[in-house]
Protein backbone atom coordinates (compact mmCIF):
# COMPACT_ATOMS: atom_id res chain seq x y z
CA UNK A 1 -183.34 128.78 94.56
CA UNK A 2 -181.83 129.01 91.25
CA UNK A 3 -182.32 133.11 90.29
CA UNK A 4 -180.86 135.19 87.63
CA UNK A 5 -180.91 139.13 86.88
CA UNK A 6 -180.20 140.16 83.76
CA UNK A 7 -179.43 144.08 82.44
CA UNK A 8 -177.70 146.32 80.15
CA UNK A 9 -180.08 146.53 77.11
CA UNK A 10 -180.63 149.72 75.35
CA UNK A 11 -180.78 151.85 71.78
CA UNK A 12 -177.83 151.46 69.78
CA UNK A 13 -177.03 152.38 65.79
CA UNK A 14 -175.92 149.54 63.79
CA UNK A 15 -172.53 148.42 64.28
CA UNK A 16 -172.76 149.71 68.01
CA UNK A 17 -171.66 147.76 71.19
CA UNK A 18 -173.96 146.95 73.86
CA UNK A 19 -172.73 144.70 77.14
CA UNK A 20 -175.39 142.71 78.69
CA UNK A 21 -175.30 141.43 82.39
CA UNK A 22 -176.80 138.05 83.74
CA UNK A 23 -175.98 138.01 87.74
CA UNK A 24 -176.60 134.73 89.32
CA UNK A 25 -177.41 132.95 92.16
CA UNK A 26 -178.20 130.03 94.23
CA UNK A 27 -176.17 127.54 91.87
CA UNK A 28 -172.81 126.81 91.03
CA UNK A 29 -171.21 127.90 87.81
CA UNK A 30 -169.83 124.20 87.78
CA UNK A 31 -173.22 122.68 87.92
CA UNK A 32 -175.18 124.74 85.38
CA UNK A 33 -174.70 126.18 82.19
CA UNK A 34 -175.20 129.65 81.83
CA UNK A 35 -176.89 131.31 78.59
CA UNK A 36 -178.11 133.87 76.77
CA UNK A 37 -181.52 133.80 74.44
CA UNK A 38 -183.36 136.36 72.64
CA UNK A 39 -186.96 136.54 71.09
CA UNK A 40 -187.57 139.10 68.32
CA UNK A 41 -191.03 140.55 67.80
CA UNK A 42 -193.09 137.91 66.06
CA UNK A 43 -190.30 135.00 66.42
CA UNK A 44 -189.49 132.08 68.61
CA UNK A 45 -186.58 132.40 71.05
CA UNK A 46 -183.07 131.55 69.59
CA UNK A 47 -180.19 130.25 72.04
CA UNK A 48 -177.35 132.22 71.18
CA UNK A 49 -174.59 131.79 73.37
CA UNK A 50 -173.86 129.69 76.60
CA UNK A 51 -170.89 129.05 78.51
CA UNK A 52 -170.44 126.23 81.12
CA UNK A 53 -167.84 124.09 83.37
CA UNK A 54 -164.83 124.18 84.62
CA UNK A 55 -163.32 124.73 81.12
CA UNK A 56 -165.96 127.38 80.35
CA UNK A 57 -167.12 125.64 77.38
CA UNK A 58 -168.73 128.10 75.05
CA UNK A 59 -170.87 128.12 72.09
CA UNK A 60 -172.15 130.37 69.57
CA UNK A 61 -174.33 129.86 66.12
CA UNK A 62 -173.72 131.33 63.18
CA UNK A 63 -175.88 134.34 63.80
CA UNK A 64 -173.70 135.15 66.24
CA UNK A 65 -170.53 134.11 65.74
CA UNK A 66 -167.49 136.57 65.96
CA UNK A 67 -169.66 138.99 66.95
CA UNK A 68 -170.86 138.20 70.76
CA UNK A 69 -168.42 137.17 72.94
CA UNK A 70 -169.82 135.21 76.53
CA UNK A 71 -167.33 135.06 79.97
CA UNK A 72 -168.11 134.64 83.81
CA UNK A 73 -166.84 136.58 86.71
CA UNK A 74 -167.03 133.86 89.15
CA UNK A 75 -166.28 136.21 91.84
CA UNK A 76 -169.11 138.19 90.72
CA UNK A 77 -171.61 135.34 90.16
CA UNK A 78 -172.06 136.90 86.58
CA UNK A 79 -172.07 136.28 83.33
CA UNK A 80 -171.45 138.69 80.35
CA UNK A 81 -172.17 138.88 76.57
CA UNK A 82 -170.45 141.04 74.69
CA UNK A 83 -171.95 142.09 71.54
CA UNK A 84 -170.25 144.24 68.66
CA UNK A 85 -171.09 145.08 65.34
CA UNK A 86 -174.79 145.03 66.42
CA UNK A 87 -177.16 145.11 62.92
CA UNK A 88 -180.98 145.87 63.34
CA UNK A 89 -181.97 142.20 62.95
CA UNK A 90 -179.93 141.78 66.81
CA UNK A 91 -183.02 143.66 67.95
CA UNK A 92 -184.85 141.60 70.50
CA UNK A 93 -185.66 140.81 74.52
CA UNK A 94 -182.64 139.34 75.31
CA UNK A 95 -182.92 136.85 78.57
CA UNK A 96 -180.28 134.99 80.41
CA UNK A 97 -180.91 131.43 81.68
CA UNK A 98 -179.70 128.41 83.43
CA UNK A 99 -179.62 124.79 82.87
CA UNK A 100 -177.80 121.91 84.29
CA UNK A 101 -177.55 121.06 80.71
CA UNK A 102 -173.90 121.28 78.95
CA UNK A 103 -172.97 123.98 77.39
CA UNK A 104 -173.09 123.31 73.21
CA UNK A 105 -175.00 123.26 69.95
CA UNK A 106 -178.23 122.05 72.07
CA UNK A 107 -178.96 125.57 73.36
CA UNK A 108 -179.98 126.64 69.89
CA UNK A 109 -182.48 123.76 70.20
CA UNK A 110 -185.84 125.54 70.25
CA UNK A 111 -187.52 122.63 72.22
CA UNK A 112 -184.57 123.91 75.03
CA UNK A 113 -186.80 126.52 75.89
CA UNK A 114 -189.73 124.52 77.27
CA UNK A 115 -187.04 122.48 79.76
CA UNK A 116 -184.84 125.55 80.72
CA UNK A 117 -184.43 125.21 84.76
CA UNK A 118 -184.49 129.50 85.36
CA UNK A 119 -185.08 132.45 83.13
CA UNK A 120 -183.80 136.08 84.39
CA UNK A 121 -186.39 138.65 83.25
CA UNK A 122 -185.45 140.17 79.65
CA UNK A 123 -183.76 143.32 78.82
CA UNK A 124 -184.45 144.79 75.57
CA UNK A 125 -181.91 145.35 72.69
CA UNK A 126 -182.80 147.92 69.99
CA UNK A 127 -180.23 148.08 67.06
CA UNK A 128 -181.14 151.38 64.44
CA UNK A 129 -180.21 151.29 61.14
């Protein structure tokens, strides 16, 4: 059984650092991509990282781009996201997910989150101005 445990949210003033957490198990991190979404109050979830295969493909859109940074500890069965220069529009549940579905520009496809194969529960992010 695919299962995933995310943590690490919190309060943080703008251009603060936060590190969220996504541990993983009963899959392979060569057989599913692993990913990162968030929902902010009154909006639809938005993909915003991912990172899959054996070349740990990664993307990122714009919104976060050069901000967030995604990696796995294979050894840890865990995925990280990195995320700098927070801004109060980062503020959202932020959940981590798997899919057998390639890593890339279709994980900011909002239809992605009816099909997703395994949510971890959401940790919240709350960026002060």
């Amino acid at each position: 059984e695919v299962q995933l445990q995310a943590s690490g949210g919190g309060l943080v003033q703008a251009g603060g650092s936060l590190r969220l957490s996504c541990v993983a198990s009963g899959f392979s991190f060569d057989d599913y991509a692993v990913g990162w979404f968030r929902q902010a109050p009154g909006k639809e979830h938005e993909g915003i990282s991912c990172i899959s295969g054996r070349e740990r493909n990664k993307y990122y859109p714009d919104s976060v781009k050069g901000r967030f940074t995604i990696w796995s500890d294979n050894a840890k069965n865990t995925v990280y996201l990195q995320m700098n220069s927070l801004k109060p529009e980062d503020t959202a549940v932020y959940y981590c997910a798997a899919d057998p579905l390639p890593c890339g520009s279709s994980w900011s496809n909002p239809l992605l989150v009816k099909y997703v194969a395994a949510w971890g529960q959401g940790t919240l992010v709350t960026v002060s101005s």
